[in-house]
N, C-alpha and C. Protein backbone atom coordinates (compact mmCIF):
# COMPACT_ATOMS: atom_id res chain seq x y z
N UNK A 1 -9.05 -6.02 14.14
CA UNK A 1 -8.86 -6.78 12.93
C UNK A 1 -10.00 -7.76 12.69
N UNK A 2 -10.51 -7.88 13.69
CA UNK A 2 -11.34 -9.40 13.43
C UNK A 2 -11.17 -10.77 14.16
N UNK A 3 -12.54 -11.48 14.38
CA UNK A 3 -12.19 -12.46 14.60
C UNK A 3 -13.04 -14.00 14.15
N UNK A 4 -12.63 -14.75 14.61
CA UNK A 4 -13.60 -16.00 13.94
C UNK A 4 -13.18 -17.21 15.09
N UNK A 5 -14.47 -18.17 14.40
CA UNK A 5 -14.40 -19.67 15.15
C UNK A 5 -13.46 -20.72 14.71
N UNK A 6 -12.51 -21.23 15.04
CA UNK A 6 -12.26 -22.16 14.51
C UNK A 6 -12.22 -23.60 15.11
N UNK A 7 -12.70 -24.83 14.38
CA UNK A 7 -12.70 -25.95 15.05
C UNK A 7 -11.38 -26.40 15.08
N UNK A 8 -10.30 -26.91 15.72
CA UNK A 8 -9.14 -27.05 15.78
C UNK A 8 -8.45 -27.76 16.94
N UNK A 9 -7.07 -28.07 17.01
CA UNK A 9 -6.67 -28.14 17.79
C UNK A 9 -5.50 -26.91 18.17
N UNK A 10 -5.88 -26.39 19.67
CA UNK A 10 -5.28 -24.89 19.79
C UNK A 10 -3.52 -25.44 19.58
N UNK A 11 -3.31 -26.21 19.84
CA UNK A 11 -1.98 -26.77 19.88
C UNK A 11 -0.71 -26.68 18.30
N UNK A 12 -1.89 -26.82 17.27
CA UNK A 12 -1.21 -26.90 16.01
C UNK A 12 -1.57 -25.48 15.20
N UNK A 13 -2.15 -24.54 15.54
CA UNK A 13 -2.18 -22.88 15.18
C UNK A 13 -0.98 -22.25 15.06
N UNK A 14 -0.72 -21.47 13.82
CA UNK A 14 0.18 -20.80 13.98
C UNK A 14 -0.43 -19.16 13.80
N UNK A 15 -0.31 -19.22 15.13
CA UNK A 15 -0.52 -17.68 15.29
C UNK A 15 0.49 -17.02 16.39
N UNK A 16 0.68 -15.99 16.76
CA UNK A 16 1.77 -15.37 17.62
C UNK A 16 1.70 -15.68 18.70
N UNK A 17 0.68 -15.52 19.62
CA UNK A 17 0.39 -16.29 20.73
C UNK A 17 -1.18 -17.05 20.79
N UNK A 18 -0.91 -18.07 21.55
CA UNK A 18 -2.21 -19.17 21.87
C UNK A 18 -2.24 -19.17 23.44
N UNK A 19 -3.37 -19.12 24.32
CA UNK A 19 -3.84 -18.78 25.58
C UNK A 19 -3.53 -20.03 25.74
N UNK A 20 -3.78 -20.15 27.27
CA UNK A 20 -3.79 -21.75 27.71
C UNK A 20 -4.60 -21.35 29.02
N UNK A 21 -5.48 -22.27 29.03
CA UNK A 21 -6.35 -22.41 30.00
C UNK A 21 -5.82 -23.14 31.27
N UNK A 22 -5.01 -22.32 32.32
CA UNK A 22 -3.98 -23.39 33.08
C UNK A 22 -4.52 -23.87 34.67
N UNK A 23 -4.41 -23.89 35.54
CA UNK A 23 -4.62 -23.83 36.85
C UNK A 23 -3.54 -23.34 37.56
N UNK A 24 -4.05 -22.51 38.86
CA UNK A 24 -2.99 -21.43 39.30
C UNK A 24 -2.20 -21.93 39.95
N UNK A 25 -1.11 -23.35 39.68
CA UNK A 25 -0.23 -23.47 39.54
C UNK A 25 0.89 -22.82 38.21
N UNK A 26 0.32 -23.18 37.26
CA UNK A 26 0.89 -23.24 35.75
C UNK A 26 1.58 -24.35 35.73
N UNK A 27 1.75 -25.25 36.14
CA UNK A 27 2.41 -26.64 36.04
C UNK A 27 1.68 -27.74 35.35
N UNK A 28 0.85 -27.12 34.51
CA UNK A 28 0.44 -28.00 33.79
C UNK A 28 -0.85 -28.78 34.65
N UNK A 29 -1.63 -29.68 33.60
CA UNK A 29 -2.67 -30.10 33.97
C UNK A 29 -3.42 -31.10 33.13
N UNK A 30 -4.66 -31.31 33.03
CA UNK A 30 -5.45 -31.64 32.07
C UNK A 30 -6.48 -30.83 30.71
N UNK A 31 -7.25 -31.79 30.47
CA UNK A 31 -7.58 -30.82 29.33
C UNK A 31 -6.74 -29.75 28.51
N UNK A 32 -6.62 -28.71 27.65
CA UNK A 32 -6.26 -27.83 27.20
C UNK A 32 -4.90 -27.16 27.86
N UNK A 33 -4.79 -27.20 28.85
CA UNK A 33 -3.23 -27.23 29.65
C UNK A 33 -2.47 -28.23 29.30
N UNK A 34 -3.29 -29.62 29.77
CA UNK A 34 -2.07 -30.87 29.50
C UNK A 34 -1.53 -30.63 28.15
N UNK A 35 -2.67 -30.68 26.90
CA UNK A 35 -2.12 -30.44 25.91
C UNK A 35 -1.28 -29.88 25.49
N UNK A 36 -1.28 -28.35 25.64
CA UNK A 36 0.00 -27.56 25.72
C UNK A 36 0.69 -28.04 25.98
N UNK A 37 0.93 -27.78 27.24
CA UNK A 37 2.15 -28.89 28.34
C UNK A 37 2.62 -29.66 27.29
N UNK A 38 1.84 -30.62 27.04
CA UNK A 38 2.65 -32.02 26.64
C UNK A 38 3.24 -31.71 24.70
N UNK A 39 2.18 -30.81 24.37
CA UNK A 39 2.82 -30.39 22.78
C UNK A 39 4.07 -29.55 22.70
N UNK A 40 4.31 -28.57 24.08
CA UNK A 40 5.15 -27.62 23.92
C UNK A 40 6.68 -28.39 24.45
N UNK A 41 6.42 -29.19 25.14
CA UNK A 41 7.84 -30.02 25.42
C UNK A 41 7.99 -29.56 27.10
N UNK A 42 9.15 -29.88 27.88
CA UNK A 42 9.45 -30.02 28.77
C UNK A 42 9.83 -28.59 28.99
N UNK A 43 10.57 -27.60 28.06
CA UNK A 43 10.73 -26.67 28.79
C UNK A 43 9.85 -25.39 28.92
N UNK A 44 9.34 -25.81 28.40
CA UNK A 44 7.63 -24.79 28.76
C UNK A 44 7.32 -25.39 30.50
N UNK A 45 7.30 -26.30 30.74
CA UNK A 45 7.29 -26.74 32.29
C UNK A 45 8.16 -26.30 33.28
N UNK A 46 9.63 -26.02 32.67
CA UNK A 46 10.57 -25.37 33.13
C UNK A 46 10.59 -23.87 33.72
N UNK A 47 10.17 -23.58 32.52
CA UNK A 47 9.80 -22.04 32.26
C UNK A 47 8.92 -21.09 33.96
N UNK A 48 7.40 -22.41 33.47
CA UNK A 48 6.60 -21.94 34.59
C UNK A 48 6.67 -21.92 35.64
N UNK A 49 7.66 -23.08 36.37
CA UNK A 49 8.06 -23.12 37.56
C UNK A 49 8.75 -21.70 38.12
N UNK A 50 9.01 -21.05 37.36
CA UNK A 50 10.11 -19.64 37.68
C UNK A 50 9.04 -18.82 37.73
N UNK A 51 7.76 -19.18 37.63
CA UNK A 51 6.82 -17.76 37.47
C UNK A 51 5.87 -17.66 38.84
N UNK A 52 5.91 -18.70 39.85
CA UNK A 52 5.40 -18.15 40.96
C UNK A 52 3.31 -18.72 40.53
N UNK A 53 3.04 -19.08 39.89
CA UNK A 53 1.88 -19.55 39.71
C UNK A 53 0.87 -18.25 39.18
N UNK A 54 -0.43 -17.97 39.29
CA UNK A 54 -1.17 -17.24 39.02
C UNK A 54 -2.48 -16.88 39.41
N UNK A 55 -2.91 -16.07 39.48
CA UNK A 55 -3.73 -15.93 40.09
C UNK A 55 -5.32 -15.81 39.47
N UNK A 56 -6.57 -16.14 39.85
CA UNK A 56 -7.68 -16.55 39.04
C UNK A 56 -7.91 -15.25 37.84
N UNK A 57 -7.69 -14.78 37.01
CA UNK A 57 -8.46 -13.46 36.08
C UNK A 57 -7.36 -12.95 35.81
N UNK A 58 -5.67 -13.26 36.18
CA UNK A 58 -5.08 -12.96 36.07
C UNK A 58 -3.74 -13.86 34.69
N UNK A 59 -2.88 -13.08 34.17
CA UNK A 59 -2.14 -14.02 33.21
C UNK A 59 -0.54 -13.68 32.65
N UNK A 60 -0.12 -14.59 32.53
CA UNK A 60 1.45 -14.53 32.32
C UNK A 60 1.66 -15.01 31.24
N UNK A 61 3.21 -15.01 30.25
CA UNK A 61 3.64 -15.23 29.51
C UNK A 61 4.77 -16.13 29.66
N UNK A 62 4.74 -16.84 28.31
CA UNK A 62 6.18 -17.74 28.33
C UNK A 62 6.51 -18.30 27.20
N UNK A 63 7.77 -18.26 26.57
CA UNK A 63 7.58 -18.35 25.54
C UNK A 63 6.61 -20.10 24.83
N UNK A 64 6.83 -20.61 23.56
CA UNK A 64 6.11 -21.32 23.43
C UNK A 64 6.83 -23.00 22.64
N UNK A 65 8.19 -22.86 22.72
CA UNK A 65 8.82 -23.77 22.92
C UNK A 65 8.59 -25.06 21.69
N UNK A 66 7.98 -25.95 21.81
CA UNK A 66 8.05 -26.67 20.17
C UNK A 66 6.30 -26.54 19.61
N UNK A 67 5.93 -25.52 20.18
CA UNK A 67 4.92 -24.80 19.36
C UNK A 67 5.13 -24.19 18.29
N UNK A 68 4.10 -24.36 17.35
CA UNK A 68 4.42 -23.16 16.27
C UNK A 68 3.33 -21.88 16.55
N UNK A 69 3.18 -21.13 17.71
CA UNK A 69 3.44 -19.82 18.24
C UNK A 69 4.26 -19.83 18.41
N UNK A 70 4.00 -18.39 18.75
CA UNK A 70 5.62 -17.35 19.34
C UNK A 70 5.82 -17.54 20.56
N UNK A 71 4.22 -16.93 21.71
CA UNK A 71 4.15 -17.19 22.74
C UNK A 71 2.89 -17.89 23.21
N UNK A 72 3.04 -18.63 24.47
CA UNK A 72 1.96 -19.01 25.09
C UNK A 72 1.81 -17.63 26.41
N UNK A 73 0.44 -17.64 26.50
CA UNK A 73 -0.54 -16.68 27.60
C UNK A 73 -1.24 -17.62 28.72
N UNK A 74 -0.91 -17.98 29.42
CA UNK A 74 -1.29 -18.60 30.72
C UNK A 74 -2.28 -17.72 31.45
N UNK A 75 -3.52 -18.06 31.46
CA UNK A 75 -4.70 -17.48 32.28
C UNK A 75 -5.34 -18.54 33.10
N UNK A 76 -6.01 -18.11 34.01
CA UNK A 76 -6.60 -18.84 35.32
C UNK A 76 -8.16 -18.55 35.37
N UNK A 77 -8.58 -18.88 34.62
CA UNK A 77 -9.93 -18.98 34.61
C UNK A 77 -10.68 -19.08 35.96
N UNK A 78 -11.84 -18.54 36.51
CA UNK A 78 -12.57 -18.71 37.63
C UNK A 78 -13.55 -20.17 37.42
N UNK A 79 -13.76 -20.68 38.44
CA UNK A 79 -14.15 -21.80 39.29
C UNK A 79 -15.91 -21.73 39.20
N UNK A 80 -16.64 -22.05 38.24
CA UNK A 80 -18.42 -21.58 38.47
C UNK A 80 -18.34 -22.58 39.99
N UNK A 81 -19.51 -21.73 40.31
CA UNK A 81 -19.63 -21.64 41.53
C UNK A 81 -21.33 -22.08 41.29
N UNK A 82 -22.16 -20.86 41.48
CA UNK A 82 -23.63 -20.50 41.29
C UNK A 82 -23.51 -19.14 40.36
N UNK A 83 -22.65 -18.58 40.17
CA UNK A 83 -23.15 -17.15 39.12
C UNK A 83 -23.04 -15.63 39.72
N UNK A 84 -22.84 -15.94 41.16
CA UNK A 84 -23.07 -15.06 42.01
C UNK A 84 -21.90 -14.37 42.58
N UNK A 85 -20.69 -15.34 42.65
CA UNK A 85 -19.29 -15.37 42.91
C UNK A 85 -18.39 -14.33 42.20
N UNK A 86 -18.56 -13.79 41.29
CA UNK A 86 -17.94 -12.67 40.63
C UNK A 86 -17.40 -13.97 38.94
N UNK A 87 -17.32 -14.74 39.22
CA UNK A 87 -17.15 -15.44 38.01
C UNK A 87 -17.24 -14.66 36.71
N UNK A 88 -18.27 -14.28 35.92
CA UNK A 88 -18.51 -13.69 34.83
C UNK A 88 -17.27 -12.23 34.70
N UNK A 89 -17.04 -11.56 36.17
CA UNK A 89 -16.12 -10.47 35.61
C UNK A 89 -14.58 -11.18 35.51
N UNK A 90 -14.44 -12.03 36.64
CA UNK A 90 -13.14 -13.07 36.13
C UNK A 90 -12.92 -13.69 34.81
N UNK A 91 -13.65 -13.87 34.12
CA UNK A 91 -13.25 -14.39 33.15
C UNK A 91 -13.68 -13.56 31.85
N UNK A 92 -14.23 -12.34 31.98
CA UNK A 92 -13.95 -11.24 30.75
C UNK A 92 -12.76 -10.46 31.70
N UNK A 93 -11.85 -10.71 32.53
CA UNK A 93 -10.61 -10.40 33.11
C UNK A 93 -9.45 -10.81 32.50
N UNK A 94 -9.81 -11.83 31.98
CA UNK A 94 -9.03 -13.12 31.78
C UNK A 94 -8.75 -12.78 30.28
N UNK A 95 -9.94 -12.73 29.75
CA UNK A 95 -9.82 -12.05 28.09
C UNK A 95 -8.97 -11.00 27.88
N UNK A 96 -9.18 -9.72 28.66
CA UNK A 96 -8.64 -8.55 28.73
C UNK A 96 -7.23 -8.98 29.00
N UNK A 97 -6.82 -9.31 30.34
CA UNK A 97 -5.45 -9.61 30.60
C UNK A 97 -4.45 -9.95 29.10
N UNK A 98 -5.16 -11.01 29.21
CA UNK A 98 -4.28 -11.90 27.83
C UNK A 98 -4.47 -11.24 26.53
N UNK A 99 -5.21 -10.45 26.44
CA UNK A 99 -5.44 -9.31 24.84
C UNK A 99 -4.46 -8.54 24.66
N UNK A 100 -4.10 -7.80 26.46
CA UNK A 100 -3.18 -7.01 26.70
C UNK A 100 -2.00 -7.10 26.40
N UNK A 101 -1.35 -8.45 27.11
CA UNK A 101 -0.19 -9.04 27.21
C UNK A 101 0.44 -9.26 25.66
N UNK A 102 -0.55 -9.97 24.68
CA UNK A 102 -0.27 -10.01 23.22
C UNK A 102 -0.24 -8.70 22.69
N UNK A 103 -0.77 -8.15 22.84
CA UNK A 103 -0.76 -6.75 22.56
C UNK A 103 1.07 -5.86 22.81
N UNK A 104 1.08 -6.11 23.86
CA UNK A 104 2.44 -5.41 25.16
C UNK A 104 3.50 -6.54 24.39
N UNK A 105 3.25 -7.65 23.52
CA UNK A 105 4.48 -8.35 23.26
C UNK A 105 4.33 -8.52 21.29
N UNK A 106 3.45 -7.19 21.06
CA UNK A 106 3.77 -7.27 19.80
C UNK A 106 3.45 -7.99 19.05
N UNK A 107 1.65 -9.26 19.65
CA UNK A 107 1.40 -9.89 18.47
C UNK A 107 0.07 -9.19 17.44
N UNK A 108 0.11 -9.70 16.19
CA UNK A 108 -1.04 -9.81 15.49
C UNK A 108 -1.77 -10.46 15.80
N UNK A 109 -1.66 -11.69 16.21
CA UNK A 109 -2.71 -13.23 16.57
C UNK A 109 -3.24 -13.55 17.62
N UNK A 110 -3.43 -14.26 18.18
CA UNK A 110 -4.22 -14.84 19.28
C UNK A 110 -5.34 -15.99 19.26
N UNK A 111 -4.75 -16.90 19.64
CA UNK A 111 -6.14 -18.21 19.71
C UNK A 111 -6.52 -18.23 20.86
N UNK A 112 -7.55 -18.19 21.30
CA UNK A 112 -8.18 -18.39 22.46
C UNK A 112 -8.79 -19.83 22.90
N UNK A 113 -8.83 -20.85 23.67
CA UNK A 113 -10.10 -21.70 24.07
C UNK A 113 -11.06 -21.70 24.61
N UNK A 114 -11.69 -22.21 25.19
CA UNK A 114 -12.60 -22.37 25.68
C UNK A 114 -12.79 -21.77 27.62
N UNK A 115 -12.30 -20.93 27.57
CA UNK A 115 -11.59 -20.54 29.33
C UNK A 115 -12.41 -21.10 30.37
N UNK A 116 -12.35 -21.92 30.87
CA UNK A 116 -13.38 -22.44 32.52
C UNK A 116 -14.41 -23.03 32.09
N UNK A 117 -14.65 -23.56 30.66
CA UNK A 117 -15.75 -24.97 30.47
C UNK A 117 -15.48 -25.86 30.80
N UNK A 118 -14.27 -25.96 30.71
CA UNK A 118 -13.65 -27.53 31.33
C UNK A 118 -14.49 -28.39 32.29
N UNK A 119 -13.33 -28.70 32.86
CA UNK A 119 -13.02 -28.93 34.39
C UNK A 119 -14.12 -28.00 35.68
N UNK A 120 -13.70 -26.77 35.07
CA UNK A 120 -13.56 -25.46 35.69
C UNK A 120 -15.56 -25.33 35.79
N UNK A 121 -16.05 -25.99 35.01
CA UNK A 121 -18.07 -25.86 34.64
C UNK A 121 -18.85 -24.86 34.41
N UNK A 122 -17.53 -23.54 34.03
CA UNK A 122 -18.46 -22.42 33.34
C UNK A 122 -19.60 -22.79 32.82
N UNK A 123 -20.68 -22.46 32.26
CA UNK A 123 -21.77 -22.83 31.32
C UNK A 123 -21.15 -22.45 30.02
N UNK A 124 -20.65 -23.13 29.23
CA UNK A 124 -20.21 -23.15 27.98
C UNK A 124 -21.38 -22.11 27.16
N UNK A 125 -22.53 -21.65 27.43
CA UNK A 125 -23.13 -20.39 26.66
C UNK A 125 -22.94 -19.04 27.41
N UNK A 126 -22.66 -18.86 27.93
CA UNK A 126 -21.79 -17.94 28.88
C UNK A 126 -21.06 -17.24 29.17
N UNK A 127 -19.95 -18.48 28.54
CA UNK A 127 -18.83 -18.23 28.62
C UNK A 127 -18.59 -17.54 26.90
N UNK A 128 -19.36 -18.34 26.11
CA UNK A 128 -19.13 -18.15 24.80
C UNK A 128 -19.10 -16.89 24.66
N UNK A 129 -20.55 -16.11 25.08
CA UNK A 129 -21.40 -14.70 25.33
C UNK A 129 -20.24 -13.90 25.68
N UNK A 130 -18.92 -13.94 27.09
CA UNK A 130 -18.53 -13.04 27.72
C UNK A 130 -17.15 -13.13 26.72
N UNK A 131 -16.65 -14.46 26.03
CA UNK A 131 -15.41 -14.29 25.36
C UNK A 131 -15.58 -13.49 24.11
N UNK A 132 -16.86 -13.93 23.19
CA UNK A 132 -17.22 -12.52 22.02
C UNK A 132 -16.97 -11.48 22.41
N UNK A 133 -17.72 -10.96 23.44
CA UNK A 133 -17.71 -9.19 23.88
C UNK A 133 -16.33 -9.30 24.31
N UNK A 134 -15.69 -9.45 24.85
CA UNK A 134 -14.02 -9.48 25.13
C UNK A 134 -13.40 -9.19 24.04
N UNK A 135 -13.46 -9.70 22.89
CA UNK A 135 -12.53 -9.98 21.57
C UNK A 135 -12.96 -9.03 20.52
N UNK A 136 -14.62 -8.76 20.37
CA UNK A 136 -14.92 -7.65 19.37
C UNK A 136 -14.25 -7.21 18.79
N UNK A 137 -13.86 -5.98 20.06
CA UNK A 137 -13.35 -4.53 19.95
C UNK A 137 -11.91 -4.89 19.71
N UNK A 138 -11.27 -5.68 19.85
CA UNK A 138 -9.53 -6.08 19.49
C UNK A 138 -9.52 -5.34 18.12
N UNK A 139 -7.81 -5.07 18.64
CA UNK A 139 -7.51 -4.91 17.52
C UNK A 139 -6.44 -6.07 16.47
N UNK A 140 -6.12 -7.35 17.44
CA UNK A 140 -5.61 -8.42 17.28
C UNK A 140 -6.84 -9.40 16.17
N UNK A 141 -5.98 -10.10 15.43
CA UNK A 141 -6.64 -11.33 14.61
C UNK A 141 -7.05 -12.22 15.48
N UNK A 142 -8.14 -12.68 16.22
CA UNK A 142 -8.51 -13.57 17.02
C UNK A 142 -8.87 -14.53 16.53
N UNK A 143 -8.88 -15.97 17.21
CA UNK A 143 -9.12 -17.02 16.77
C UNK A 143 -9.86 -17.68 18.09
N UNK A 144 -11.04 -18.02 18.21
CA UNK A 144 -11.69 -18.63 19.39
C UNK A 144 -12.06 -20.21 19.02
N UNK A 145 -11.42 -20.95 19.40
CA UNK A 145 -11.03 -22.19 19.41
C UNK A 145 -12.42 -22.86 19.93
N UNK A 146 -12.82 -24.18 18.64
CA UNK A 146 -13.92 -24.42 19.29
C UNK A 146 -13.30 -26.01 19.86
N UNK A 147 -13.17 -27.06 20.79
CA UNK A 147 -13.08 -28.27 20.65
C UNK A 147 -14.07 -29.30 20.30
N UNK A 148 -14.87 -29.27 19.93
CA UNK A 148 -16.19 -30.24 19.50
C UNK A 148 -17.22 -29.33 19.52
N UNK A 149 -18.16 -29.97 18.89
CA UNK A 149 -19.39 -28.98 17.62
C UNK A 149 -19.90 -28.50 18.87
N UNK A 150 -20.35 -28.82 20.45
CA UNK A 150 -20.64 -28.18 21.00
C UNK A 150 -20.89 -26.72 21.58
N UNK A 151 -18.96 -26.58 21.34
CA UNK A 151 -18.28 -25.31 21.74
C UNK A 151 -18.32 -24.09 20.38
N UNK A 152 -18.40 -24.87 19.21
CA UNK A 152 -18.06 -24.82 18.56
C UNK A 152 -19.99 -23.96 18.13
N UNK A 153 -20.66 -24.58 18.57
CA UNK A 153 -22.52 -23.61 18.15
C UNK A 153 -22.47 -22.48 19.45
N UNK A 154 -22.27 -23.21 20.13
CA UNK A 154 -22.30 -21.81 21.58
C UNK A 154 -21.27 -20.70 21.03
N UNK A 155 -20.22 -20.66 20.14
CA UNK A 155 -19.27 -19.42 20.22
C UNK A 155 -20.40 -19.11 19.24
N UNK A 156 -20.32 -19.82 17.47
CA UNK A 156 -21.41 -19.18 16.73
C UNK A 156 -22.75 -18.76 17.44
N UNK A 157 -23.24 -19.23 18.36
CA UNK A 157 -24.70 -18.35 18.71
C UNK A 157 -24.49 -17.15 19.26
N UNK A 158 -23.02 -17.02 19.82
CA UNK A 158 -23.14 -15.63 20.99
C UNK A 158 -22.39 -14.55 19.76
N UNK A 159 -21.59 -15.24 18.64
CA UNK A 159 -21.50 -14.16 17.71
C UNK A 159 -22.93 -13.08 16.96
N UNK A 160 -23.64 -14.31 16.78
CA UNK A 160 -25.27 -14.03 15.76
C UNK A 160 -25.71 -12.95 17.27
N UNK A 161 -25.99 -12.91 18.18
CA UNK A 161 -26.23 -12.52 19.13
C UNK A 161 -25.66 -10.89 19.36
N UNK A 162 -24.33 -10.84 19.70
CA UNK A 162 -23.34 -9.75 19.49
C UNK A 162 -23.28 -9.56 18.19
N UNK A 163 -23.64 -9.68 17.15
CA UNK A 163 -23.98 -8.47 15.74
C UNK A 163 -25.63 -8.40 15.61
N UNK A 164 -26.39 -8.83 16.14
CA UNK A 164 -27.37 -8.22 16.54
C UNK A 164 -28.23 -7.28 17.74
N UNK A 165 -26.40 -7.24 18.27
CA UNK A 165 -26.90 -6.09 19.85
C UNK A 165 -27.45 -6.75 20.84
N UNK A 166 -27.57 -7.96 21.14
CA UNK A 166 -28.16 -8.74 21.91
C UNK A 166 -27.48 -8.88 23.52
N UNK A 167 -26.24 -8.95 23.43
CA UNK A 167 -25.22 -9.21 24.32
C UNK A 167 -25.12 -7.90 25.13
């Protein structure tokens, strides 16, 4: 279907499901987790405790509670390291997983963030590069969430990039 940048907060999207960038607990966190966490209410916290945590490239579902999604997608982004660590296939893992899962639960939508810039110190051009090629080929309405103009030129450069074959 397509996809695009949007500057936003992933929290107030209404699309079918919105990813969450969690730590392999799922119990919530900072950055882009806390948010969730703290927008979706208490029993989204509830929820995750029953799911056994997660594992890095890997991702679960739950519903999305006083969100306006349907569902939240809990992924575990990899840890940059040096580059060398397998990082880059973890986190076009991470894309795939959670494409799937929306897919397997029947959505049109999908917002994505920023997966392992955080905290986590992906190189935010990188990461931008490996989440485009992830999302292309969807057949889901994607939405790649920028949080500040930063995130927000790195997704636009790795798009200009990937429609010029570059990637």
């Amino acid at each position: 279907m397509g996809f695009l940048v949007v500057k936003s907060d992933i929290t107030q999207l209404q699309v079918d499901a919105i990813v969450n960038a969690a730590n392999r607990s799922l119990l919530g966190g900072g950055g882009v987790d806390g948010a969730i966490h703290r927008a979706a209410g208490p029993g989204l916290l509830e929820e995750c405790r029953g799911l056994g945590g997660c594992e890095t490239g890997e991702a679960k579902v739950t519903g999305a509670y006083n969100l306006p999604s349907r569902i939240v997608i809990h992924t575990v982004g990899p840890i940059w390291r040096d580059g060398t660590s397998g990082e880059e296939d973890l986190l076009a893992r991470c894309y795939a997983n959670c494409l799937h899962l929306a897919a397997t639960n029947n959505c049109q939508s999908i917002a994505f963030p920023a997966i392992s810039t955080g905290i986590y110190g992906f190189p935010p051009d990188r990461a931008a590069q490996i989440a485009v090629a992830a999302v292309a080929k969807s057949d889901l309405e994607v939405s790649l969430v920028a949080f500040d103009a930063g995130s927000e030129q790195h997704l636009n450069n790795a798009i200009r990039n990937w429609n010029r074959g570059n990637v």
